[in-house]
Protein backbone atom coordinates (compact mmCIF):
# COMPACT_ATOMS: atom_id res chain seq x y z
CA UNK A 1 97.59 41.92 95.54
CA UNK A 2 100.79 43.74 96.56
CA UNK A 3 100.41 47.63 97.46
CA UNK A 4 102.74 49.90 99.59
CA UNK A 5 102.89 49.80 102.91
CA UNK A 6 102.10 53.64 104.26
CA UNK A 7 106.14 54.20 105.09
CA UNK A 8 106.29 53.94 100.76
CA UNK A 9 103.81 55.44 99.80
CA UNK A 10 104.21 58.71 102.10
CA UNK A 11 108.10 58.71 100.68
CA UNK A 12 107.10 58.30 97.20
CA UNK A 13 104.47 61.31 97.63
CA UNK A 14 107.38 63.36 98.33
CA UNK A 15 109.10 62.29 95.11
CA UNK A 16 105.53 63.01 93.42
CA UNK A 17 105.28 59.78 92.70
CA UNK A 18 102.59 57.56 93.12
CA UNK A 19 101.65 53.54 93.45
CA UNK A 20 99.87 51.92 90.04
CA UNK A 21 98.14 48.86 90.39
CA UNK A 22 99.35 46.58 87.14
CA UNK A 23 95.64 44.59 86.80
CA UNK A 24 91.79 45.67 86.29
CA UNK A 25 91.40 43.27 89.34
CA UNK A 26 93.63 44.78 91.51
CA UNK A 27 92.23 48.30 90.81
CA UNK A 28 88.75 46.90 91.60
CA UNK A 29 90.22 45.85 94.52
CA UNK A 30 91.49 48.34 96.06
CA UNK A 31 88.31 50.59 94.79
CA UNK A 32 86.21 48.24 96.82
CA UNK A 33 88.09 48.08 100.08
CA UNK A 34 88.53 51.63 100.06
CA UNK A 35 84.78 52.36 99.58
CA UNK A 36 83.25 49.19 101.38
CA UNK A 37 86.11 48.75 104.01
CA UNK A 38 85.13 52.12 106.18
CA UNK A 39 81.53 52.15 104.45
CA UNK A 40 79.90 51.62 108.32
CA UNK A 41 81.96 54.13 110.09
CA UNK A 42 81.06 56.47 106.82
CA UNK A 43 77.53 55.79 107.54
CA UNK A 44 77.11 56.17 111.19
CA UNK A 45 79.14 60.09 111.22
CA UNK A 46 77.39 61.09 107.98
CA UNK A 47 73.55 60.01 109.52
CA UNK A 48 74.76 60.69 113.47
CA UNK A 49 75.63 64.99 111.66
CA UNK A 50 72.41 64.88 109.37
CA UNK A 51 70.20 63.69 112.91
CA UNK A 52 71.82 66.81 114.13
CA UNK A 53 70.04 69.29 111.82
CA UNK A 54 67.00 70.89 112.96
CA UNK A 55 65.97 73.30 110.57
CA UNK A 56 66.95 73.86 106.33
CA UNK A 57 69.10 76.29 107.65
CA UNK A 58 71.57 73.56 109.04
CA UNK A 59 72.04 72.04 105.76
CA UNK A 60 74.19 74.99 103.94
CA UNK A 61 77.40 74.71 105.31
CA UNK A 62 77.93 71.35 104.25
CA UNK A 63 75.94 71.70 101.02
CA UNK A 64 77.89 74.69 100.28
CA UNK A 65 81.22 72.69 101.80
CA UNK A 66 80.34 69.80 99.35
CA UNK A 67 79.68 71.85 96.06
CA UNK A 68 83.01 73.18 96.49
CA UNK A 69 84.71 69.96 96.64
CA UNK A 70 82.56 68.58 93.69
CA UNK A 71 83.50 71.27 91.70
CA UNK A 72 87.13 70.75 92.78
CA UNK A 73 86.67 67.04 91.71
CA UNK A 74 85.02 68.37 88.06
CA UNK A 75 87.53 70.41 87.61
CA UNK A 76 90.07 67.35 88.26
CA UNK A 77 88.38 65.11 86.17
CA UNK A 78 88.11 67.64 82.83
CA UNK A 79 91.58 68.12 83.32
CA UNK A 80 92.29 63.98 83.25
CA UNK A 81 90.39 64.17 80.90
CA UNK A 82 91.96 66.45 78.29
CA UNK A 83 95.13 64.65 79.13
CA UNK A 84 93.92 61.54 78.36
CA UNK A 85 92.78 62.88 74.76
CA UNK A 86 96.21 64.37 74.34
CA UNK A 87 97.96 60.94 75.23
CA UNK A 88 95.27 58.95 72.78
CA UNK A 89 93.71 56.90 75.26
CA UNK A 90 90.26 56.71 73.75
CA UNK A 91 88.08 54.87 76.37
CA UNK A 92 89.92 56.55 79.28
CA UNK A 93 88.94 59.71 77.34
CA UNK A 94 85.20 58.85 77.58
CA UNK A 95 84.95 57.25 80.64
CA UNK A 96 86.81 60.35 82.03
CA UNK A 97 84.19 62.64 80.10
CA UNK A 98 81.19 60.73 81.71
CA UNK A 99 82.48 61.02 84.87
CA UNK A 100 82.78 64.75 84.62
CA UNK A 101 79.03 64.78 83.00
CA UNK A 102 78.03 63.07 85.66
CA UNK A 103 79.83 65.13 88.45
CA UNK A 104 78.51 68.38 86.88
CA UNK A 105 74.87 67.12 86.94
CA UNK A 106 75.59 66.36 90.73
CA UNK A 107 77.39 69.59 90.99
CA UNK A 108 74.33 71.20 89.60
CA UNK A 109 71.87 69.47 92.17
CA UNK A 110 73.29 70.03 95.33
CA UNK A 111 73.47 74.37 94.44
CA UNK A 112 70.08 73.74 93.65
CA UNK A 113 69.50 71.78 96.83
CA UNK A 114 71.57 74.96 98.68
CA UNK A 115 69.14 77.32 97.48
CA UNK A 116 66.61 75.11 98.71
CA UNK A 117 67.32 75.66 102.11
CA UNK A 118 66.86 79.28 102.20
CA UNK A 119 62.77 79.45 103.43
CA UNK A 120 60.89 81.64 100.80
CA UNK A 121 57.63 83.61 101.82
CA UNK A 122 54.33 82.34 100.46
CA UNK A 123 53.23 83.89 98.17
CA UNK A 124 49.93 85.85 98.70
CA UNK A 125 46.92 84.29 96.64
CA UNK A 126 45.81 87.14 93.98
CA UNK A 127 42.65 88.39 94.01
């Protein structure tokens, strides 16, 4: 698989270009190494910052830090979306479509899990 070395792609990012990858293969390729390739060091900062919360409290800035990038990324992927439609690209158009669905129903559960961190009061057993 060839792909740009950084020196390319950073140039071409100034053009507003970007690299395409000409097979399914490569694409899975490069989707793997990118997820799989740093997938330890993801692991170890992303449990070493959870071990540091110690009370619900703890969790909202980065629940409220990652509901605004997933709705950034919805956003982003409704608007690939409608372009894809406009350009006739049918299964692009769905598989675009689920991936918003999908975003928005994880978009959805962390606010809910945001709210969750707020303590509420018991509530007093009626008489």
């Amino acid at each position: 698989m060839k792909k740009p070395n950084r020196f390319l792609t950073f140039i071409n990012g100034l053009f507003g270009w970007a690299w395409a990858y000409e097979s399914a293969e490569e694409v899975r390729e490069v989707i793997a190494e990118n997820s799989f390739g740093t997938l330890a060091d993801r692991v170890t900062a992303h449990t070493r910052g959870a071990d540091k919360l110690t009370d619900s409290f703890g969790f909202q800035p980065g629940l409220i830090t990652l509901h605004d990038e997933l709705h950034d990324t919805w956003h982003y992927l409704t608007a690939l979306k409608a372009r894809a439609q406009e350009l006739g690209y049918g299964r692009l158009t769905q598989d675009l479509g689920d991936a918003a669905d999908s975003t928005r129903d994880v978009l959805q559960a962390v606010a809910t899990a945001a709210e969750h961190t707020v303590p509420h009061p018991a509530i007093p057993a009626s008489k």
